[in-house]
C-alpha atoms as a PDB file:
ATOM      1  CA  UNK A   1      94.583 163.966  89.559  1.00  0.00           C
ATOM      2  CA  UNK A   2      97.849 165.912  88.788  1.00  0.00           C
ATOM      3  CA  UNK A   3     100.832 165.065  91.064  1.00  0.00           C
ATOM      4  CA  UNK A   4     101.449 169.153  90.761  1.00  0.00           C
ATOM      5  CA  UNK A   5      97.993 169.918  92.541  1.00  0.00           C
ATOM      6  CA  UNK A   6      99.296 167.035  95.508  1.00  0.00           C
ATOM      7  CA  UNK A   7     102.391 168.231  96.240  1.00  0.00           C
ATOM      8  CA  UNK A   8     103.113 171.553  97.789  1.00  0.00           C
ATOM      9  CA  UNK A   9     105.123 173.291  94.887  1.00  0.00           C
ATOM     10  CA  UNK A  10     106.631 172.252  91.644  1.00  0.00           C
ATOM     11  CA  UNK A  11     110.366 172.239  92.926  1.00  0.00           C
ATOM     12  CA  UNK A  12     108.643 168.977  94.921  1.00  0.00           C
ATOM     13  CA  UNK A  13     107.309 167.940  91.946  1.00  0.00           C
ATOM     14  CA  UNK A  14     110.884 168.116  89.987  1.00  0.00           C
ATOM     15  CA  UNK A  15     112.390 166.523  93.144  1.00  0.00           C
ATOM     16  CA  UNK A  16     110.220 163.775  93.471  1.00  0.00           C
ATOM     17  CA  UNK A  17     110.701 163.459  89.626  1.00  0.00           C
ATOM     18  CA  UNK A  18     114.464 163.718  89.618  1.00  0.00           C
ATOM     19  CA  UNK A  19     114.128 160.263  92.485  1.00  0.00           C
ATOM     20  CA  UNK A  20     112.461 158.364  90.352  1.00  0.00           C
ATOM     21  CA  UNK A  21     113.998 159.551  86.744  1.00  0.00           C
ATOM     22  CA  UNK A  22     117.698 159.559  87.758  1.00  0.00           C
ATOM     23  CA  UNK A  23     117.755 157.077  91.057  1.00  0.00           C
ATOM     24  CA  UNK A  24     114.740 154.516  89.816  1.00  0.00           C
ATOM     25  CA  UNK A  25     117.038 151.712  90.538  1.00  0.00           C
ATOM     26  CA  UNK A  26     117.778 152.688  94.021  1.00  0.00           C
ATOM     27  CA  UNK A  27     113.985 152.990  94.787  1.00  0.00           C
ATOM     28  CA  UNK A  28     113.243 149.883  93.338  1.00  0.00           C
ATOM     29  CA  UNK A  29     115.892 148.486  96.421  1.00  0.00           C
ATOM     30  CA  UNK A  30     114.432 150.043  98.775  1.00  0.00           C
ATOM     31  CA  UNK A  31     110.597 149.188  98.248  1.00  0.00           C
ATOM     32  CA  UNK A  32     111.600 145.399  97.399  1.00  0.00           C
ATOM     33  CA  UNK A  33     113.658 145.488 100.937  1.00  0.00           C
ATOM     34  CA  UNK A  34     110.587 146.749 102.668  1.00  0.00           C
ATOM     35  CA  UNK A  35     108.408 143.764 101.240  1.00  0.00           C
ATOM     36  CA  UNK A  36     111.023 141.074 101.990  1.00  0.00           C
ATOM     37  CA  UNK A  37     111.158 142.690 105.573  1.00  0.00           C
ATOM     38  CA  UNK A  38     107.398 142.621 106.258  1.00  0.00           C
ATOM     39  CA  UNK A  39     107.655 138.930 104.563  1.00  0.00           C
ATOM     40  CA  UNK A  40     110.651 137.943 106.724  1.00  0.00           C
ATOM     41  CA  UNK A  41     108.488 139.278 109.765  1.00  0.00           C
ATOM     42  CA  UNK A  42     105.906 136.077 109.104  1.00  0.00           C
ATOM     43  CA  UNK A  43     103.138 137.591 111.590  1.00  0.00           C
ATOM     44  CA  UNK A  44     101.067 139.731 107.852  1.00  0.00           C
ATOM     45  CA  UNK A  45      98.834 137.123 106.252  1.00  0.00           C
ATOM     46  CA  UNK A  46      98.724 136.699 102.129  1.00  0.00           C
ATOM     47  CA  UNK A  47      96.092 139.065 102.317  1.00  0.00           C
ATOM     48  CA  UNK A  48      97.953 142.004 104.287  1.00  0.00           C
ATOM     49  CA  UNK A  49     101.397 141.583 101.829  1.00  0.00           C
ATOM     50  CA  UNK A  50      99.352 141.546  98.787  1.00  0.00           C
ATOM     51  CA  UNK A  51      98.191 145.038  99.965  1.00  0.00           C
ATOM     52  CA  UNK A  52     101.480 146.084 101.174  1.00  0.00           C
ATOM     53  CA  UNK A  53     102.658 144.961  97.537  1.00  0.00           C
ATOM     54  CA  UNK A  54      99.995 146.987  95.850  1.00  0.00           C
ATOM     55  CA  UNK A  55     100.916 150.342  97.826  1.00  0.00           C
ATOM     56  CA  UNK A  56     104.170 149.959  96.929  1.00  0.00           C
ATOM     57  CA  UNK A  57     103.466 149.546  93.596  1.00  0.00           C
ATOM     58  CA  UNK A  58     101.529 152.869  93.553  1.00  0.00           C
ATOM     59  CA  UNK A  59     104.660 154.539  95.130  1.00  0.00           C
ATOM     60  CA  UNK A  60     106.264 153.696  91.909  1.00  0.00           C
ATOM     61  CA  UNK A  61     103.527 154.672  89.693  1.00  0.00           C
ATOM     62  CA  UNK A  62     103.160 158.205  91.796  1.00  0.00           C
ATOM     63  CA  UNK A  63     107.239 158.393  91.399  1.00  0.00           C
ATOM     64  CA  UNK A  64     106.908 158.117  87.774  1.00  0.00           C
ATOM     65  CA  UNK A  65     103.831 160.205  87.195  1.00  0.00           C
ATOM     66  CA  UNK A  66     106.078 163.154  88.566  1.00  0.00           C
ATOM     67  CA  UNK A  67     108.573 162.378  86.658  1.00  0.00           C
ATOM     68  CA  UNK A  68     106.551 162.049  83.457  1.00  0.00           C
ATOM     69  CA  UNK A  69     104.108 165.803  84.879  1.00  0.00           C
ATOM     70  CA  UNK A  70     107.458 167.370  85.408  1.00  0.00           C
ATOM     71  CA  UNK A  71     109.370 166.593  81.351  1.00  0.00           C
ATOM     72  CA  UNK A  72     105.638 167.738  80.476  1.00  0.00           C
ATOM     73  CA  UNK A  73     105.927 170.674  82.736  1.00  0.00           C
ATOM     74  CA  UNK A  74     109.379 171.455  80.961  1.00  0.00           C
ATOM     75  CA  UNK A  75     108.483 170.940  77.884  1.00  0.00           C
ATOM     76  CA  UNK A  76     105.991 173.344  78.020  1.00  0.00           C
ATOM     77  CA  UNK A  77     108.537 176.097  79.396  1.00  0.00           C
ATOM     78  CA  UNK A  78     110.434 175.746  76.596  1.00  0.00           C
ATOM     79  CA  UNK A  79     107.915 176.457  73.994  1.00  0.00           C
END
């Protein structure tokens, strides 16, 4: 499914975009300091991280799917 038909307007769509496109190393941090805090926290089984792990990595993939809808998105303006 389009991240345009998720979000509530394409100025989210560029925004969310613009996080992951120009400050990708930043959310990288932050999602890696969220695992190592649930890990610290040594009451989530192997089980429970390995799903936290996964839904981060889908917060990545959505970040980057905007960023990819929203060059598409521009691209298309331009023409």
């Amino acid at each position: 499914m389009p991240k345009a038909e998720l979000l509530s307007s394409n100025e989210a769509l560029r925004r969310f975009g613009e996080l992951w496109k120009l400050q990708k190393e930043d959310v990288m941090m932050m999602l890696a300091i969220v695992e190592y805090e649930y890990r610290a926290n040594k009451t989530y089984t192997s089980g429970e991280i390995a799903i936290l792990k996964k839904v981060l990595s889908e917060i990545c993939k959505f970040l980057n799917g905007c960023a990819k809808e929203w060059e598409e998105f521009e691209r298309k303006k331009l023409k």
